[in-house]
Structure formats: C-alpha cells, structure tokens
N, C-alpha and C. Protein backbone atom coordinates (compact mmCIF):
# COMPACT_ATOMS: atom_id res chain seq x y z
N UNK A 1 13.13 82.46 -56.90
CA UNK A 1 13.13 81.07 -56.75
C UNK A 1 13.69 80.69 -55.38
N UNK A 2 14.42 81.50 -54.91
CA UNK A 2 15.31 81.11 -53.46
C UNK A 2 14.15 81.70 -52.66
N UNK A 3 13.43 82.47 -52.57
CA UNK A 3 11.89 82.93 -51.90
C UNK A 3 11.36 81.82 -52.10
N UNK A 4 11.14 81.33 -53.12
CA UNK A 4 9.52 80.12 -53.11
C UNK A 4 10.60 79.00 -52.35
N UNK A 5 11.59 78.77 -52.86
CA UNK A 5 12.42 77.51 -52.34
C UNK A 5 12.24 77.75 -50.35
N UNK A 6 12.67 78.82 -50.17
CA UNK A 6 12.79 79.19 -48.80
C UNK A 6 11.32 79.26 -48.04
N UNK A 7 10.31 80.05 -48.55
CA UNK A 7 9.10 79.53 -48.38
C UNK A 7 8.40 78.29 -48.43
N UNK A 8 8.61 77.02 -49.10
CA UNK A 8 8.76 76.17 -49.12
C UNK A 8 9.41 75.04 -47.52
N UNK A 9 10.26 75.72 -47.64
CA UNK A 9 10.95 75.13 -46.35
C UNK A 9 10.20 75.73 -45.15
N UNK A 10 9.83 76.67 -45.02
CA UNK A 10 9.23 77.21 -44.13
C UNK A 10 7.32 76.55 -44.08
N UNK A 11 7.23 76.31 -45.05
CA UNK A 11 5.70 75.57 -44.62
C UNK A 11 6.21 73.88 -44.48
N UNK A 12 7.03 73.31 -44.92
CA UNK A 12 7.48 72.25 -44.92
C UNK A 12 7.75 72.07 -43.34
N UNK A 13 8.96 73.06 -42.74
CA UNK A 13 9.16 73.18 -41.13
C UNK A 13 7.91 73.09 -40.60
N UNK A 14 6.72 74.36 -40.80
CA UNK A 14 5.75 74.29 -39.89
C UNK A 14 5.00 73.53 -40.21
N UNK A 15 4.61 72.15 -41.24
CA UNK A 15 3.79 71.19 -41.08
C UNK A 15 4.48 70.26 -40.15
N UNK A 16 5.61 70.18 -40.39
CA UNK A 16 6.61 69.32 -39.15
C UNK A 16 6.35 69.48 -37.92
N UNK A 17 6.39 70.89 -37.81
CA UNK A 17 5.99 71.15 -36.32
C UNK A 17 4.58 71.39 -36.09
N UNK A 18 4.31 71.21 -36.97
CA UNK A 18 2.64 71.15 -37.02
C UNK A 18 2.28 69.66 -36.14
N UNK A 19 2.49 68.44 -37.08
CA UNK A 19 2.85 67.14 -36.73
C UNK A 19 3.15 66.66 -35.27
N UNK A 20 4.18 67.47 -35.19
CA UNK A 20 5.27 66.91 -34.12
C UNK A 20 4.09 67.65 -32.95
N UNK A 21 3.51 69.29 -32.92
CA UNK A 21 2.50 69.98 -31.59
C UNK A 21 1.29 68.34 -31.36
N UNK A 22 0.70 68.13 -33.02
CA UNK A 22 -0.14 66.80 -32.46
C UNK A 22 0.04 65.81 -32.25
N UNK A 23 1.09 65.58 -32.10
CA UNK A 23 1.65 63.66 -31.95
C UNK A 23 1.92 64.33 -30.61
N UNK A 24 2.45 65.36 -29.94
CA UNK A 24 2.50 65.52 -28.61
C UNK A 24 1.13 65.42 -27.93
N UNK A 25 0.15 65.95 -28.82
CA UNK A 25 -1.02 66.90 -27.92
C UNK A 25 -2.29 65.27 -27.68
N UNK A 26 -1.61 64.63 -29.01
CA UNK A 26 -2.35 62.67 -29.13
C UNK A 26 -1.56 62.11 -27.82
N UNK A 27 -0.42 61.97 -27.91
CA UNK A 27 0.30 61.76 -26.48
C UNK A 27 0.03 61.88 -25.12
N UNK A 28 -0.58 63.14 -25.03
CA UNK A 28 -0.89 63.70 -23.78
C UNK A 28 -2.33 63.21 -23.35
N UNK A 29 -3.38 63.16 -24.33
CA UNK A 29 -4.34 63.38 -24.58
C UNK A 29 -4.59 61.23 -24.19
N UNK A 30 -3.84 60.63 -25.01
CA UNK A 30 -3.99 59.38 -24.51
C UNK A 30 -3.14 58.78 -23.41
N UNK A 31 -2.22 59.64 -23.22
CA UNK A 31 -1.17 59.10 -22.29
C UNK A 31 -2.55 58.45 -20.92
N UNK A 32 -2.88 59.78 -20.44
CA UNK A 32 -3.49 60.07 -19.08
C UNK A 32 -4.81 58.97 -18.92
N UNK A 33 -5.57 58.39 -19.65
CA UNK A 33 -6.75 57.29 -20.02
C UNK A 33 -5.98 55.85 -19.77
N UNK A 34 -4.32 55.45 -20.70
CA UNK A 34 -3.94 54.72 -20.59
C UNK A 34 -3.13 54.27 -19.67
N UNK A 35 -2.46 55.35 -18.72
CA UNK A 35 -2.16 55.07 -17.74
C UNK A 35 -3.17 54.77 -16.10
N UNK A 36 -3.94 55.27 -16.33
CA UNK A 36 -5.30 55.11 -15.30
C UNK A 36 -6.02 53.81 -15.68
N UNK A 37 -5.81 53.11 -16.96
CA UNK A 37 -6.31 51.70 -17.25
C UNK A 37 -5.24 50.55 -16.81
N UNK A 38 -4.16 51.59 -17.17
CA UNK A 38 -2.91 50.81 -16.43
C UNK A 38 -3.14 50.20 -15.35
N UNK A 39 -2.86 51.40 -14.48
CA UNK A 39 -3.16 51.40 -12.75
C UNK A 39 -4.34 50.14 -12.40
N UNK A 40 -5.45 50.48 -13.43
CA UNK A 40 -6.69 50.01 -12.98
C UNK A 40 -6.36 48.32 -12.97
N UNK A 41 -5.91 47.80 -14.36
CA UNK A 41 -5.55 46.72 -14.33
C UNK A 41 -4.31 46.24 -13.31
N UNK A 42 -3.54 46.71 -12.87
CA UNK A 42 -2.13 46.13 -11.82
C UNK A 42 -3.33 45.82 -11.03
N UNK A 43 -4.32 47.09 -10.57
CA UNK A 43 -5.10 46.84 -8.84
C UNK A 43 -5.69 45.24 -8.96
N UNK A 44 -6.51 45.64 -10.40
CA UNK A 44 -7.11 44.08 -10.74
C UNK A 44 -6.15 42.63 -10.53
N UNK A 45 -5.43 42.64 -11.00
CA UNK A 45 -4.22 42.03 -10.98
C UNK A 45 -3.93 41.36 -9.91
N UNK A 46 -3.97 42.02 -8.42
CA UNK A 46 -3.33 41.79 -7.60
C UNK A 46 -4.41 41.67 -7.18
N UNK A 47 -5.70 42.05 -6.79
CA UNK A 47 -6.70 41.05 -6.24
C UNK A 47 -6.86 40.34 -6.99
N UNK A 48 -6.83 39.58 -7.90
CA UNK A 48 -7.21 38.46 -8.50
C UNK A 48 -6.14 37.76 -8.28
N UNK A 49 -4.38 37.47 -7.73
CA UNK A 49 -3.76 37.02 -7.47
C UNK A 49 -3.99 36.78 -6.07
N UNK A 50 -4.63 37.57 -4.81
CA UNK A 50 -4.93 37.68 -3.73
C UNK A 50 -6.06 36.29 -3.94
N UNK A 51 -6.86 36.50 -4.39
CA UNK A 51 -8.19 35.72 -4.60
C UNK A 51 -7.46 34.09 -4.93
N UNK A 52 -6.68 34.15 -5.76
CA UNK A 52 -6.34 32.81 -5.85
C UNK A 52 -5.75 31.97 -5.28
N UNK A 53 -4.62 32.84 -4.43
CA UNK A 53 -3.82 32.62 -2.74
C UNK A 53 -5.22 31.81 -2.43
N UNK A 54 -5.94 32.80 -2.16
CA UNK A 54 -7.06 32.21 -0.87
C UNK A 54 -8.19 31.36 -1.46
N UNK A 55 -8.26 30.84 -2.99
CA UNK A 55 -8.75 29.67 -3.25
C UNK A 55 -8.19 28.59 -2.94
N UNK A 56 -6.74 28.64 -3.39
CA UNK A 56 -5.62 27.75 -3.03
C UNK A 56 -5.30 27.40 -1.75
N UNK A 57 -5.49 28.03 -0.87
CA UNK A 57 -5.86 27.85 0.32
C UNK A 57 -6.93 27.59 0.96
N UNK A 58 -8.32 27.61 0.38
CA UNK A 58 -9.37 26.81 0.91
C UNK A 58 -9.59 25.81 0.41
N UNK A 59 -9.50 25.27 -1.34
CA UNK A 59 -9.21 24.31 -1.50
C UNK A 59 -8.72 23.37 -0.97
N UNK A 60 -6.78 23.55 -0.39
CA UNK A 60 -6.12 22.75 0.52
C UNK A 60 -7.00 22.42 1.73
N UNK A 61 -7.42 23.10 2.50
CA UNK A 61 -8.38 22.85 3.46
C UNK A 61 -9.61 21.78 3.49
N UNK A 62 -10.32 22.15 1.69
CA UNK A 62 -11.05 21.17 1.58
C UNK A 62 -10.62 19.86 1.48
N UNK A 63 -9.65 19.86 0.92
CA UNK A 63 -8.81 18.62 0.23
C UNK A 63 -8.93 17.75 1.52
N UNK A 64 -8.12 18.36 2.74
CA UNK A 64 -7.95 17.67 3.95
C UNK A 64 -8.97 16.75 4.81
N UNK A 65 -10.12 18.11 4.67
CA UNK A 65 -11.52 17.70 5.10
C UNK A 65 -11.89 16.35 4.53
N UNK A 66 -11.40 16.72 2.79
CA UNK A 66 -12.31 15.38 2.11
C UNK A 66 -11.57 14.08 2.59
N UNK A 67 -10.35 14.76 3.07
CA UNK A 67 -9.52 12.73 3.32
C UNK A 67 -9.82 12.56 4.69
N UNK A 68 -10.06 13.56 5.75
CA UNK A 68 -10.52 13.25 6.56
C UNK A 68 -12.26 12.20 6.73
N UNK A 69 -12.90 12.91 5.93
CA UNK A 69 -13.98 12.59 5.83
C UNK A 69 -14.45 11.02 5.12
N UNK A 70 -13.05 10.84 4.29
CA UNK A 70 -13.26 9.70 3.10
C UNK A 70 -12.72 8.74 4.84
N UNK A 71 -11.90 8.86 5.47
CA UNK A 71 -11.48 7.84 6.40
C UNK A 71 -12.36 8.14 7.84
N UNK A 72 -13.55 8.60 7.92
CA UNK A 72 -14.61 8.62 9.13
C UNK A 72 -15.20 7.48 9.28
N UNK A 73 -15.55 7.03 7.98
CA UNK A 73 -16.20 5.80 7.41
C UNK A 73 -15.81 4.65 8.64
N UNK A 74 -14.41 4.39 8.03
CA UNK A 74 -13.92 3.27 8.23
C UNK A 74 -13.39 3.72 9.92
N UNK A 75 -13.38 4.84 10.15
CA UNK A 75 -12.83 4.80 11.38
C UNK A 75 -14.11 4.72 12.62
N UNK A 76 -15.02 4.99 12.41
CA UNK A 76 -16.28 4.84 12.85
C UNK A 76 -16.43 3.35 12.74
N UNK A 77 -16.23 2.49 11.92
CA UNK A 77 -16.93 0.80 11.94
C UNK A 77 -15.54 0.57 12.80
N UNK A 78 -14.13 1.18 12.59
CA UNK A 78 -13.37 0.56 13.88
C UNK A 78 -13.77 0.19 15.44
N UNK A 79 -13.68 1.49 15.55
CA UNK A 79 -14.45 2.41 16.96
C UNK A 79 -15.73 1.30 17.49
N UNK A 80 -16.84 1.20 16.30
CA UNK A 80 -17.72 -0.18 16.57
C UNK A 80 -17.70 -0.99 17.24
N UNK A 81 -16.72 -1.88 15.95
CA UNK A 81 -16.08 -3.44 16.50
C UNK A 81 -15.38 -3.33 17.05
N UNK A 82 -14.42 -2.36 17.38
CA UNK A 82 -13.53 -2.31 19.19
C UNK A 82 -14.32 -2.41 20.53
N UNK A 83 -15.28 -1.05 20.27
CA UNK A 83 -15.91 -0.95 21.94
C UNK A 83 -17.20 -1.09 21.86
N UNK A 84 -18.04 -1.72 20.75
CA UNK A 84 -19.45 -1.96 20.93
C UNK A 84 -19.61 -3.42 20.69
N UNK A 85 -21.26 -4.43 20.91
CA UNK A 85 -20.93 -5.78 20.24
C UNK A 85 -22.25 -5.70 19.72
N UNK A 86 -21.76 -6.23 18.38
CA UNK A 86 -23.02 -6.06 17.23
C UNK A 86 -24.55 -7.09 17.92
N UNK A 87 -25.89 -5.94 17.41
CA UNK A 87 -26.68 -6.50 17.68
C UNK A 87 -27.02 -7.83 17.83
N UNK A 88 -26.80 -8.86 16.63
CA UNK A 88 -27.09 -10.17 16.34
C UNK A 88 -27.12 -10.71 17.42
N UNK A 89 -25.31 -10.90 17.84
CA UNK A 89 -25.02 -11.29 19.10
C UNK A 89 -24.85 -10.45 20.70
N UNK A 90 -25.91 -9.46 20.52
CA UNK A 90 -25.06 -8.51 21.87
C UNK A 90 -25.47 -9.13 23.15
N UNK A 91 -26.34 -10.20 23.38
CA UNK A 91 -27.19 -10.58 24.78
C UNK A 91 -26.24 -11.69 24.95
N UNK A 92 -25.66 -12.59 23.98
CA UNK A 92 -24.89 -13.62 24.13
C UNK A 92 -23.02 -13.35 24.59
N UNK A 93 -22.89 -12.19 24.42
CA UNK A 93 -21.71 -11.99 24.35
C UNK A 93 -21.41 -11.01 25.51
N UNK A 94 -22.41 -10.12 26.09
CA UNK A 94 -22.60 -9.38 27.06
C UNK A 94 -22.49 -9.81 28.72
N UNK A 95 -23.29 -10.87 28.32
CA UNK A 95 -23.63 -11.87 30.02
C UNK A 95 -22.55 -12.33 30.37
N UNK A 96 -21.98 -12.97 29.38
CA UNK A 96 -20.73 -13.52 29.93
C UNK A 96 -19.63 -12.56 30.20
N UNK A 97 -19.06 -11.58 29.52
CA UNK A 97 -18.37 -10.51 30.30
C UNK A 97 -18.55 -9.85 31.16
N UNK A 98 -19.94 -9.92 31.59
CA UNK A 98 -20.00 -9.34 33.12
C UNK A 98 -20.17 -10.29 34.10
N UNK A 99 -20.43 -11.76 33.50
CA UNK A 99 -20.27 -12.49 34.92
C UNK A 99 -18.84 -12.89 35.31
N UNK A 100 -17.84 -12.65 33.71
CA UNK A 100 -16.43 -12.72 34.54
C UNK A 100 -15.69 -11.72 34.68
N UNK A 101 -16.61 -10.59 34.58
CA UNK A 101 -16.23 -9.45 35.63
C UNK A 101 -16.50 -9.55 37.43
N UNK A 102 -17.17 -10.26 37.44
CA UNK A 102 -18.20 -10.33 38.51
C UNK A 102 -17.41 -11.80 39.72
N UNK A 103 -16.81 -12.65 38.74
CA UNK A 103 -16.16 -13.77 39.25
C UNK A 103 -14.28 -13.19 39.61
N UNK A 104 -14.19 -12.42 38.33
CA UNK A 104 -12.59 -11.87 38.65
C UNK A 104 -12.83 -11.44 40.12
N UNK A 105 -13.57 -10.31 40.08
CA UNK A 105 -13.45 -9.47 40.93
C UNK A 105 -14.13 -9.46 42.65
N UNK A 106 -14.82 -11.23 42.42
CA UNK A 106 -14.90 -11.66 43.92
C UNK A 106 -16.17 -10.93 44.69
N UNK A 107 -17.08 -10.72 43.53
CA UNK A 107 -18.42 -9.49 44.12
C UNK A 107 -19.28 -10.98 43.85
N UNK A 108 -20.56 -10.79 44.81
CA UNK A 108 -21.24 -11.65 44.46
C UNK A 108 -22.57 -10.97 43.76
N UNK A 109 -23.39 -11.35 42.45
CA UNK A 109 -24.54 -10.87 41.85
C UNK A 109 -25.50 -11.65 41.71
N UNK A 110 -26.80 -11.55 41.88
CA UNK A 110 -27.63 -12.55 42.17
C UNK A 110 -28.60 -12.30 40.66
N UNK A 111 -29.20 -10.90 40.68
CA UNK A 111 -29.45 -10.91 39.10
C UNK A 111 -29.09 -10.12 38.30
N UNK A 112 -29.11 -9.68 37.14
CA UNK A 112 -29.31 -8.44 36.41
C UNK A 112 -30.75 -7.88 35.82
N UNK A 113 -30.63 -7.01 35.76
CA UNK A 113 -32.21 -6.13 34.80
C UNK A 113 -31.39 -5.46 33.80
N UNK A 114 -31.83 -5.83 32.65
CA UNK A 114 -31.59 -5.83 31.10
C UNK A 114 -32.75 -4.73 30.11
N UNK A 115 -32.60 -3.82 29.63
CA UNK A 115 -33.46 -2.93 28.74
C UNK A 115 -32.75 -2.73 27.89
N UNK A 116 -33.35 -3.04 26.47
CA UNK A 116 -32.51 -2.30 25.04
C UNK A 116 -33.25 -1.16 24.40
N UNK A 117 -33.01 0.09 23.64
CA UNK A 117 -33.86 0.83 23.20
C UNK A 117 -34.14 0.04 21.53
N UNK A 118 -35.44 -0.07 21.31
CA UNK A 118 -35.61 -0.43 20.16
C UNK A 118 -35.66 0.57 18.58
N UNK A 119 -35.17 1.59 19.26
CA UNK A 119 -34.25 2.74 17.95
C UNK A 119 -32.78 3.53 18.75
N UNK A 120 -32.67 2.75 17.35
CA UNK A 120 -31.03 3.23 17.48
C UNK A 120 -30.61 4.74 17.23
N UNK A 121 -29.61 5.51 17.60
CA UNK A 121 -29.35 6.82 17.64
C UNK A 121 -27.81 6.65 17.12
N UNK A 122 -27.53 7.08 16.01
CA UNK A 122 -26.40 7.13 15.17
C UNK A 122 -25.33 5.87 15.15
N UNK A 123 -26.75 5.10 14.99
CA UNK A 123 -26.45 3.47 14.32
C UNK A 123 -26.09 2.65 15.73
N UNK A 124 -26.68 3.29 16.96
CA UNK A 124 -25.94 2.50 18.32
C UNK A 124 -27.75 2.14 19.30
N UNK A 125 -27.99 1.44 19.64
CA UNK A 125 -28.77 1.11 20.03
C UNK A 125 -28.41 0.75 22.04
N UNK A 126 -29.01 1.91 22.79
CA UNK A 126 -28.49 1.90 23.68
C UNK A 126 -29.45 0.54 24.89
N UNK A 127 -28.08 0.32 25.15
CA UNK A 127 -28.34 -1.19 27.08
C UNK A 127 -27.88 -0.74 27.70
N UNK A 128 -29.37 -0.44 28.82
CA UNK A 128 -29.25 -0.07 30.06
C UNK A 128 -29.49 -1.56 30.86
N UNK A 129 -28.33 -1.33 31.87
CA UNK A 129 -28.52 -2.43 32.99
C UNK A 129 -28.41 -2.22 34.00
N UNK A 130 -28.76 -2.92 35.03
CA UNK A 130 -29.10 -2.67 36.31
C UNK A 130 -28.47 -4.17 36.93
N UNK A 131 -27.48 -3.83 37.66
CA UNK A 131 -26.36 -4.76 38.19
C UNK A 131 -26.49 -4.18 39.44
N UNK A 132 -27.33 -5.09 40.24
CA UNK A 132 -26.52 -5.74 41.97
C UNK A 132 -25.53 -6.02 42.44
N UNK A 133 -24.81 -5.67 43.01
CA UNK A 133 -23.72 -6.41 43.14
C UNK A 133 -22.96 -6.28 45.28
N UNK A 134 -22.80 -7.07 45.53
CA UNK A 134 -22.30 -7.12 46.97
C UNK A 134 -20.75 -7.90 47.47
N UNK A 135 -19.93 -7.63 48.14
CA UNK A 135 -18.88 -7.67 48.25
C UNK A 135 -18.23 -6.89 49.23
N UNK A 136 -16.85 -7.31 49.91
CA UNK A 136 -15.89 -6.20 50.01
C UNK A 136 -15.76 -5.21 49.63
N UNK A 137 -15.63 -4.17 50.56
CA UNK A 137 -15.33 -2.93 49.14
C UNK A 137 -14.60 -3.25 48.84
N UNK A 138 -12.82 -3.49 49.06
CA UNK A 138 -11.73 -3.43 47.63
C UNK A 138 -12.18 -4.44 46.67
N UNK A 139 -13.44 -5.64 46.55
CA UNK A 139 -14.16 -5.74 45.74
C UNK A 139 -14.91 -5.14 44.95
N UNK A 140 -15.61 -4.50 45.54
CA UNK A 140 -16.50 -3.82 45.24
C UNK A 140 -15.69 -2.88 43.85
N UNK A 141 -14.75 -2.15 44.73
CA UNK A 141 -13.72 -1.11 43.65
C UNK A 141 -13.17 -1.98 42.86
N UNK A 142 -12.86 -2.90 42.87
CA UNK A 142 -11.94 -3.34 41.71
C UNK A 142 -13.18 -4.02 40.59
N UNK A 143 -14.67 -4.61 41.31
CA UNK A 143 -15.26 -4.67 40.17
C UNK A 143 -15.86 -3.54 38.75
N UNK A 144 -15.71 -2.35 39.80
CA UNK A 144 -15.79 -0.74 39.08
C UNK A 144 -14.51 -0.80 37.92
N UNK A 145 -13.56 -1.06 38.51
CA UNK A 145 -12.23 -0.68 37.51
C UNK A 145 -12.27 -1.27 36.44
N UNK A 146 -12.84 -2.78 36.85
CA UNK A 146 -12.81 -3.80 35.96
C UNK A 146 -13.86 -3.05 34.62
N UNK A 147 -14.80 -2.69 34.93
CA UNK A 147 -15.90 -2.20 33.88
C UNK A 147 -15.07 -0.78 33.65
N UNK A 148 -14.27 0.09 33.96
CA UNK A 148 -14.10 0.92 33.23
C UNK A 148 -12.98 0.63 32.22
N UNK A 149 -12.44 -0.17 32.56
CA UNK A 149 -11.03 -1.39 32.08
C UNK A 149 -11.28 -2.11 30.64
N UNK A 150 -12.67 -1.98 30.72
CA UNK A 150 -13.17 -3.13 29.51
C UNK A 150 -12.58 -2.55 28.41
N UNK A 151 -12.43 -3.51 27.58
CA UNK A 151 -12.85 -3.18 25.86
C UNK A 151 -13.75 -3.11 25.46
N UNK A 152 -15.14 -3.42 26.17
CA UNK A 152 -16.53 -3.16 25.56
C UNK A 152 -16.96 -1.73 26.24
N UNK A 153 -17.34 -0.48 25.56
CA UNK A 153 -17.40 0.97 26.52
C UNK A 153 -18.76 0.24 27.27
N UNK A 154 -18.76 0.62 28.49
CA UNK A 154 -19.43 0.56 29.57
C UNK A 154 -19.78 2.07 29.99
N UNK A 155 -20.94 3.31 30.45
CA UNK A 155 -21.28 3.67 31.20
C UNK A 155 -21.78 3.87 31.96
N UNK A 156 -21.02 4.13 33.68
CA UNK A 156 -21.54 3.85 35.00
C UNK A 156 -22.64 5.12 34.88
N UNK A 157 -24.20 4.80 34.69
CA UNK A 157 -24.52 6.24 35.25
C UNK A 157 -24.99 6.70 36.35
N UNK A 158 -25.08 5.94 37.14
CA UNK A 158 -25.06 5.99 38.68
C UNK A 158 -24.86 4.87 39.53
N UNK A 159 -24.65 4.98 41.00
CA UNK A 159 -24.16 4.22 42.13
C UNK A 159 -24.66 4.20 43.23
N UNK A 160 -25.46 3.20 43.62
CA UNK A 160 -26.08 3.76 44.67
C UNK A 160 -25.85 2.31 45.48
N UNK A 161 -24.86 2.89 46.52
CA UNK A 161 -23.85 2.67 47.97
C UNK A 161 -25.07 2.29 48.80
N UNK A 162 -24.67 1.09 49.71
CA UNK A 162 -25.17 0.80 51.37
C UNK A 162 -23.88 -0.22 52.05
N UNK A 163 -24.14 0.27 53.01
CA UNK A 163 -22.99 -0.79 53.93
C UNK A 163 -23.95 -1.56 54.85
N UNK A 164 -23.44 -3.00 55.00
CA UNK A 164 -24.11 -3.88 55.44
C UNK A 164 -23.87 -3.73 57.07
N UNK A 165 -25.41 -3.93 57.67
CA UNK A 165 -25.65 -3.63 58.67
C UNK A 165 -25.70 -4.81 59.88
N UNK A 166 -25.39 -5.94 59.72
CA UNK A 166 -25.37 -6.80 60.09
C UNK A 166 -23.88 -7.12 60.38
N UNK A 167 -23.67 -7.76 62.35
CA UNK A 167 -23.12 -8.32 63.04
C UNK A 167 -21.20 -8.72 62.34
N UNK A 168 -20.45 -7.95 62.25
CA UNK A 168 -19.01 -8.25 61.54
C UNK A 168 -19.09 -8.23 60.05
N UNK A 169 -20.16 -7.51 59.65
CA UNK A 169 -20.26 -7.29 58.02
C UNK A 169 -19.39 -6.00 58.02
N UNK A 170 -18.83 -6.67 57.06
CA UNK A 170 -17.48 -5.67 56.28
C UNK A 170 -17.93 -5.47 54.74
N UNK A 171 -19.04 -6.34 54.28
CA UNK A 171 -19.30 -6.22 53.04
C UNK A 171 -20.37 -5.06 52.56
N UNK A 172 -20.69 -4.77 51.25
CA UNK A 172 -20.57 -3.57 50.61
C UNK A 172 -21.73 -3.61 49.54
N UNK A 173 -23.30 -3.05 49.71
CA UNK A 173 -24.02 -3.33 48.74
C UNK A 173 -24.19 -2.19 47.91
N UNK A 174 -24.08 -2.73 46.54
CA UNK A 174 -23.86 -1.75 45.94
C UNK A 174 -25.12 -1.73 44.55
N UNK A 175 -26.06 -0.98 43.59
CA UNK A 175 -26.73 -0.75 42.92
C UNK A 175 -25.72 -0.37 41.82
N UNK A 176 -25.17 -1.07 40.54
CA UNK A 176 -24.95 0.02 39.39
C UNK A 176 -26.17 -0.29 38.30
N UNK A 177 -26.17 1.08 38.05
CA UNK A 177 -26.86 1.30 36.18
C UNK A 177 -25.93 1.90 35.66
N UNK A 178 -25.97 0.53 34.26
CA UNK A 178 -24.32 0.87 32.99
C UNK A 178 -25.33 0.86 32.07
N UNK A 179 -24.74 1.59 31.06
CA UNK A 179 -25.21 1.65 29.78
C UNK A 179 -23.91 0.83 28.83
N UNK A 180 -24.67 0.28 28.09
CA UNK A 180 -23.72 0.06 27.18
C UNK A 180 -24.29 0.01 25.61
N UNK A 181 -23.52 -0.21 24.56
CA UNK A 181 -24.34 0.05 23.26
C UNK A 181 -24.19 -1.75 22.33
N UNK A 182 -25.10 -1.81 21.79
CA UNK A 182 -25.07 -2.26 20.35
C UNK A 182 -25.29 -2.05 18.91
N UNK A 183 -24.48 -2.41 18.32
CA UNK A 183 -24.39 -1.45 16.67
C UNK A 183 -25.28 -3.01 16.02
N UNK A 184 -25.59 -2.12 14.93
CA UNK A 184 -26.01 -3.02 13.53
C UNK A 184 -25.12 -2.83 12.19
C-alpha cells in the first residue's frame, strides 16, 4: 500500500510536471506572437499619434486660412472704396480731382483724353488718361507728387518730357498717361 500510495505520488508529481513542461512550452510558444503584436501595435501607436500632431497642425493652418479668407471679402470692398471710385459716378468725381490737382499745383491743362475698358478684370474696370500738362518744372514735379499723393490710386505709365523752346521759357511740357480704376 505504501508502493501504490508512493506510486501514486509519483504519477501525481509527473502530471504536475507534466502541466507545469506545457504551461511553459504554451508560454513560450505564445509569448513570442504576442510580443511582436505588441511591438507591432506601440509602432502603430506612435504613427497614428504622429499623424494626428500633423492633422492638428494642418487643420490650425486651415483654420487661419479660413479667417483669413472669411475677412478678404470685406477687406477687398475696403481697398475699393478707399482707392478706387465706383463706376456710377467715376467721370463725375474724377474730373474734378484732377483739375484741383492741376489748379493746386499751378500747371496749366488745356484738355484731357479719357478711355474706359468696357470689361472689367477682377471687378476693376481700367481709365486710361492722357493729361497735358505745362508749367514750371517745380510745377510740373509737384503736380506728379500730387497724383502719387492721392487717395484715388493713380498709375503714371509713362512721361513724356519737352522743354520749351521759346525766348525766357523756363516752362516745362509735359505728356502723362495715368491709369486709374473703377469698381462696380
């Protein structure tokens, strides 16, 4: 009976360690799969945390764009009614700032030549003019300053200079073509 009892213990031990070789050999066997899914997921992990940095960061970017963009609007019809003069009135409101450009500045002008384009190019409809003008030169220059001076944008796109040829002439003939715009 101390044989079967002792035999007993002895298959009892080696199912134990029977047990205990496969709960190691399950161990080993899953360790190595679950740690490589491990790994796999941290990598995932961290580019997908990378990825969201840099949504979060183009987002912000967009964000900016969009408030930039929401205030173009209005900053564009500023820009307008500061330095352009709306179609309706642009022939009425035009003449007279250049003839008291023309009176400030002590130049004498006999006519103007007037052209509007009848399509507009990003809502501005460009006036070209053609201004005579004769004087002193420090007339002459200060009627230049005066037009770059304006609040209405004026561009000079060319100048074309003569000096008067006649007997104690000190005075100064001068050709400009300005462009200038009108909005709708």
């Amino acid at each position: 009976m101390r044989f079967r009892r002792q035999r007993q213990q002895y298959l009892f031990a080696g199912l134990l360690g029977l047990i205990g070789v496969l709960n190691i050999l399950f161990y080993l066997i899953l360790y190595r799969p679950a740690k490589t899914e491990y790994l796999t997921l941290q990598e995932s992990i961290q580019k997908t945390r990378a990825e969201v940095q840099s949504r979060r960061q183009k987002i912000a970017r967009l964000e900016r764009l969009s408030g930039q963009l929401e205030t173009s609007a209005q900053d564009k019809n500023r820009l307008f009614t500061k330095h352009f003069i709306p179609k309706t009135v642009g022939w009425s409101e035009i003449l007279p700032k250049l003839e008291a450009m023309v009176e400030d500045s002590k130049v004498k002008n006999i006519r103007k030549d007037y052209n509007r384009d009848d399509v507009p190019q990003y809502g501005l409809y460009s006036v070209k003019i053609r201004l005579p003008v004769t004087g002193a030169y420090y007339n002459v220059v200060n009627f230049i300053r005066d037009l770059e001076n304006a609040s209405t944008f004026f561009i000079i796109n060319s100048i074309d200079v003569r000096g008067n040829a006649a007997p104690g002439g000190q005075d100064v003939s001068m050709n400009l073509n300005v462009e200038t715009f009108f909005y709708q």
